[in-house]
C-alpha atoms as a PDB file:
ATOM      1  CA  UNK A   1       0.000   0.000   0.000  1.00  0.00           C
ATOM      2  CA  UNK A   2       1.279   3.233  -0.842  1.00  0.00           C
ATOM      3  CA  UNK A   3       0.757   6.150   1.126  1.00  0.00           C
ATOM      4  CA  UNK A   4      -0.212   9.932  -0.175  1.00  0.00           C
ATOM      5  CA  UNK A   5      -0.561  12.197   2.575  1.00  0.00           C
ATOM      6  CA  UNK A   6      -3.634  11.046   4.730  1.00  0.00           C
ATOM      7  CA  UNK A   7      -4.745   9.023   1.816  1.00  0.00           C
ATOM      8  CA  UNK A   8      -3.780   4.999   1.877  1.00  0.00           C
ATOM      9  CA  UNK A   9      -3.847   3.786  -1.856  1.00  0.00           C
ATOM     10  CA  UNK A  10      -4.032   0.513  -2.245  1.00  0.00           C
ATOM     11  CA  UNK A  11      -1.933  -1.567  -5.124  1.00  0.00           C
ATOM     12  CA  UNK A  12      -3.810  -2.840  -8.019  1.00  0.00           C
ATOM     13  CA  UNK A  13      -5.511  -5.791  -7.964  1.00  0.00           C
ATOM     14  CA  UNK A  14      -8.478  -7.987  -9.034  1.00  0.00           C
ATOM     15  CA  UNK A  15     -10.843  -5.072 -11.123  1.00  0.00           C
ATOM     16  CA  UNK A  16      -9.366  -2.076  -8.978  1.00  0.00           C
ATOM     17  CA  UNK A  17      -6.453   0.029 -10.690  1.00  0.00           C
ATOM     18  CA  UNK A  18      -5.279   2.918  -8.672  1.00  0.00           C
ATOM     19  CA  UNK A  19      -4.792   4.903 -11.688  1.00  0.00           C
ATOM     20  CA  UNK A  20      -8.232   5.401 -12.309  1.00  0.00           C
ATOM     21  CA  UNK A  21      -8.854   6.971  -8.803  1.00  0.00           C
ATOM     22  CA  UNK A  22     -10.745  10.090  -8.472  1.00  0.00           C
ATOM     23  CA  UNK A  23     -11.701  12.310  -5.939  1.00  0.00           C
ATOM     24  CA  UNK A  24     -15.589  12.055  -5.332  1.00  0.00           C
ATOM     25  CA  UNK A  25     -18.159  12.800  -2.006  1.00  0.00           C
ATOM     26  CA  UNK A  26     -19.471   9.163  -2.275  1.00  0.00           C
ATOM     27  CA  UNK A  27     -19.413   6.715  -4.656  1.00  0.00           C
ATOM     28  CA  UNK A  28     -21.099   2.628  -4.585  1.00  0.00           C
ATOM     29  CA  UNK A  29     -21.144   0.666  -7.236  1.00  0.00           C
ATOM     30  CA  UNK A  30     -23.288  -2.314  -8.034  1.00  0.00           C
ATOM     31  CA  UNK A  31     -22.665  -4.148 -11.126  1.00  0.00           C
ATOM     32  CA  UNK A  32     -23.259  -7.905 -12.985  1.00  0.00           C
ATOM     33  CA  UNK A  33     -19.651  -9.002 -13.932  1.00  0.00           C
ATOM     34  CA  UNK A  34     -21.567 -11.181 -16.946  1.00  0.00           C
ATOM     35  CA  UNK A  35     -23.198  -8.042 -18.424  1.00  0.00           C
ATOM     36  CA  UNK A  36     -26.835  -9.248 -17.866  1.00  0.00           C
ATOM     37  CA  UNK A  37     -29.630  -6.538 -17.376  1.00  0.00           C
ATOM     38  CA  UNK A  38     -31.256  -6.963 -14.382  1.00  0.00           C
ATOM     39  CA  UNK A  39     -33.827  -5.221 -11.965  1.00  0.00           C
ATOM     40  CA  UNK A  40     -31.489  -5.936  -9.026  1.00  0.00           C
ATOM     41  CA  UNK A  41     -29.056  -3.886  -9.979  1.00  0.00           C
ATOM     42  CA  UNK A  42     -31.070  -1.084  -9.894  1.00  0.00           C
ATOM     43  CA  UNK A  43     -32.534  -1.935  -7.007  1.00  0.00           C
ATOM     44  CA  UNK A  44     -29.242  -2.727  -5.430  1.00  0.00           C
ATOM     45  CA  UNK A  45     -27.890   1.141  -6.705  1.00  0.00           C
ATOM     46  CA  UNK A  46     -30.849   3.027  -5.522  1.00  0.00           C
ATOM     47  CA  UNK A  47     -30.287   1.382  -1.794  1.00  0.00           C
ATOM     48  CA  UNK A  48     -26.566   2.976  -2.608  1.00  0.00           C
ATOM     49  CA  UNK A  49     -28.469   6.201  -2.740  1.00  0.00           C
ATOM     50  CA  UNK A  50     -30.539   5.887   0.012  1.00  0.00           C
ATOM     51  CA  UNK A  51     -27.410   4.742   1.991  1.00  0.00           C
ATOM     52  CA  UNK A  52     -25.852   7.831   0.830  1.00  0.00           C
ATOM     53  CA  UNK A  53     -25.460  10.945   3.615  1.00  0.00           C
ATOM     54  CA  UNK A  54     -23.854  13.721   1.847  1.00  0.00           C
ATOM     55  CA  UNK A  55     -24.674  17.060   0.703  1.00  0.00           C
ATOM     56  CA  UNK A  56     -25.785  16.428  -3.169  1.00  0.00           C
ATOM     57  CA  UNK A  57     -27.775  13.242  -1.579  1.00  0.00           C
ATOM     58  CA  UNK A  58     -29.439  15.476   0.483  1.00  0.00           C
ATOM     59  CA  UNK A  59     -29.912  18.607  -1.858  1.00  0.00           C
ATOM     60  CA  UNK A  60     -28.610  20.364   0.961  1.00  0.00           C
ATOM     61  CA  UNK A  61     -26.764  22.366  -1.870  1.00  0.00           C
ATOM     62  CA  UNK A  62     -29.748  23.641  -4.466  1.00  0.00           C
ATOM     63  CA  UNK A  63     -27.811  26.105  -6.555  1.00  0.00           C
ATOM     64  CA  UNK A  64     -24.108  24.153  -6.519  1.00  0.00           C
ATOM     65  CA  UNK A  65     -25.978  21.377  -9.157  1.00  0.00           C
ATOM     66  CA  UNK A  66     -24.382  18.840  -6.779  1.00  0.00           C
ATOM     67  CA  UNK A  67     -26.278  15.642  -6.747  1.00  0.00           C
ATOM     68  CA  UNK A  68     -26.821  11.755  -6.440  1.00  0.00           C
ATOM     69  CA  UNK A  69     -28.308   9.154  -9.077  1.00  0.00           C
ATOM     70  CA  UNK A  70     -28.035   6.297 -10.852  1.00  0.00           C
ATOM     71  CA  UNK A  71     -25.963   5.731 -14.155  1.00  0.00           C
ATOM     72  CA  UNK A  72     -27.283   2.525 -15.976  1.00  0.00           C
ATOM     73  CA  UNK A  73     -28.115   1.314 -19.239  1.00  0.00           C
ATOM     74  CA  UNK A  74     -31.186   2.216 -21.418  1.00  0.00           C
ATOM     75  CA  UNK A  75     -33.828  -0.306 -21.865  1.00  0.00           C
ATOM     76  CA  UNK A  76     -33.709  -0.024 -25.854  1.00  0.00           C
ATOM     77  CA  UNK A  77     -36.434  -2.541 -26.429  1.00  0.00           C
ATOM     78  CA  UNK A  78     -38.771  -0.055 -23.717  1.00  0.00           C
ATOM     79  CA  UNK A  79     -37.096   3.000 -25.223  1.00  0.00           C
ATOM     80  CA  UNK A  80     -38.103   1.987 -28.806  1.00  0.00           C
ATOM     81  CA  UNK A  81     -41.247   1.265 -28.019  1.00  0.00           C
ATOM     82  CA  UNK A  82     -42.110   4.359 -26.200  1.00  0.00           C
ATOM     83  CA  UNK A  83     -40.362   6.394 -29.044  1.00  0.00           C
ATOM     84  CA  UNK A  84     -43.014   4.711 -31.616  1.00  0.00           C
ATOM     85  CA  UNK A  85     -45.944   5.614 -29.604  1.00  0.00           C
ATOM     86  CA  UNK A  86     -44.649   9.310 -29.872  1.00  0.00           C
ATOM     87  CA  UNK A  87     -43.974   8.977 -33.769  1.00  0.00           C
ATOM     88  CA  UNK A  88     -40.380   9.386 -32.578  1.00  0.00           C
ATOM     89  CA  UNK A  89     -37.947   7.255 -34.605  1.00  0.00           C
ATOM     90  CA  UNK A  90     -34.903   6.617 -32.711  1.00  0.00           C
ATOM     91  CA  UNK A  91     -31.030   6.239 -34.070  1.00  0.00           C
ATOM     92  CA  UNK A  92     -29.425   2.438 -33.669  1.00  0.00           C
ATOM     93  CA  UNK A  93     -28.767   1.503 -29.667  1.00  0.00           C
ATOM     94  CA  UNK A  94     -25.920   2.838 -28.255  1.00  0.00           C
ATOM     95  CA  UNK A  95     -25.963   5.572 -30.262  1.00  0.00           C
ATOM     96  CA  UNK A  96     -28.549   7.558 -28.385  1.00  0.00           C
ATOM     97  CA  UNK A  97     -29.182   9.157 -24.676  1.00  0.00           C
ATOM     98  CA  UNK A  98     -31.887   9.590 -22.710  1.00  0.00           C
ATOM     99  CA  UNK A  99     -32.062  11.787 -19.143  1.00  0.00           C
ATOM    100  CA  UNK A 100     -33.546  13.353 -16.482  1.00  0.00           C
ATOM    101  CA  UNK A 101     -33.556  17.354 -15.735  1.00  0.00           C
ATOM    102  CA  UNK A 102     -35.301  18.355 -12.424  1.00  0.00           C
ATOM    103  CA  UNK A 103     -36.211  22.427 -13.028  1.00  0.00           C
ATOM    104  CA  UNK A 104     -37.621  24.986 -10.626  1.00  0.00           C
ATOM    105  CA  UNK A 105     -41.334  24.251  -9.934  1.00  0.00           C
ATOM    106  CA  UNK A 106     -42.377  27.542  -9.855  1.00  0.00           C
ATOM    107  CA  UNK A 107     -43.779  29.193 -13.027  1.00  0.00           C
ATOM    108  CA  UNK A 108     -40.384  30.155 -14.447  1.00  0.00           C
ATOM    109  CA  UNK A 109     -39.011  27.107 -14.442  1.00  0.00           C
ATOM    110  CA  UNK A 110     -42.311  25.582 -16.082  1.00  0.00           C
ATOM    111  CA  UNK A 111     -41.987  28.349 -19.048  1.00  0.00           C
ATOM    112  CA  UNK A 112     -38.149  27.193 -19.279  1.00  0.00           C
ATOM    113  CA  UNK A 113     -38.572  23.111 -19.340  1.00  0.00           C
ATOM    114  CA  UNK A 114     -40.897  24.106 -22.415  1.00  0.00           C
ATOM    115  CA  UNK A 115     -38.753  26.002 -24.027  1.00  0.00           C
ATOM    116  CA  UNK A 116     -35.970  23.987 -23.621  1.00  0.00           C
END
């Protein structure tokens, strides 16, 4: 173990390279090794969040735009089929995003998410 400061930094090993260490408030990770979609791992992350006690976890912070969520993969199958109902035609998986954006409540921020 190497040593930087106050910080103990373990040697690499197993999935876990040092060199791709970076300085976050809180971090979990849950993850299927094979690859293979699965409700549990979302349900498994958004304990991580609940588990979580830090300012963006709290919103403790409104106007920093520090926060806590989830980073998975998009249901393309769901996606596609949503898109359709919309008369939205989508581009080939993986080559598309989808997210969420949480705006003031109050009438200005209504006005803005439409004209966004």
């Amino acid at each position: 173990m190497s040593y930087k400061g106050f910080d103990a930094i373990p040697e690499a090993q197993g999935l876990y390279d040092p060199r791709n260490e970076k300085d976050s408030c809180g971090v979990g990770m849950v993850a299927d090794l094979t690859g293979k979609p699965a409700r549990d791992i979302v349900d498994g992350a958004l304990q991580v969040l609940e588990n979580l006690d830090h300012r963006g976890a709290r919103g403790c912070e409104k106007d920093t735009g520090d926060g806590a969520g989830i980073l998975c993969g998009i249901p393309d199958r769901f996606m596609r089929r949503v898109a359709s109902e919309l008369s939205v035609e989508l581009p080939p998986p993986r080559e598309y995003a989808v997210g969420n954006v949480f705006l003031d409540q109050g009438e200005e921020g209504t006005k803005e998410g439409k004209r966004i």
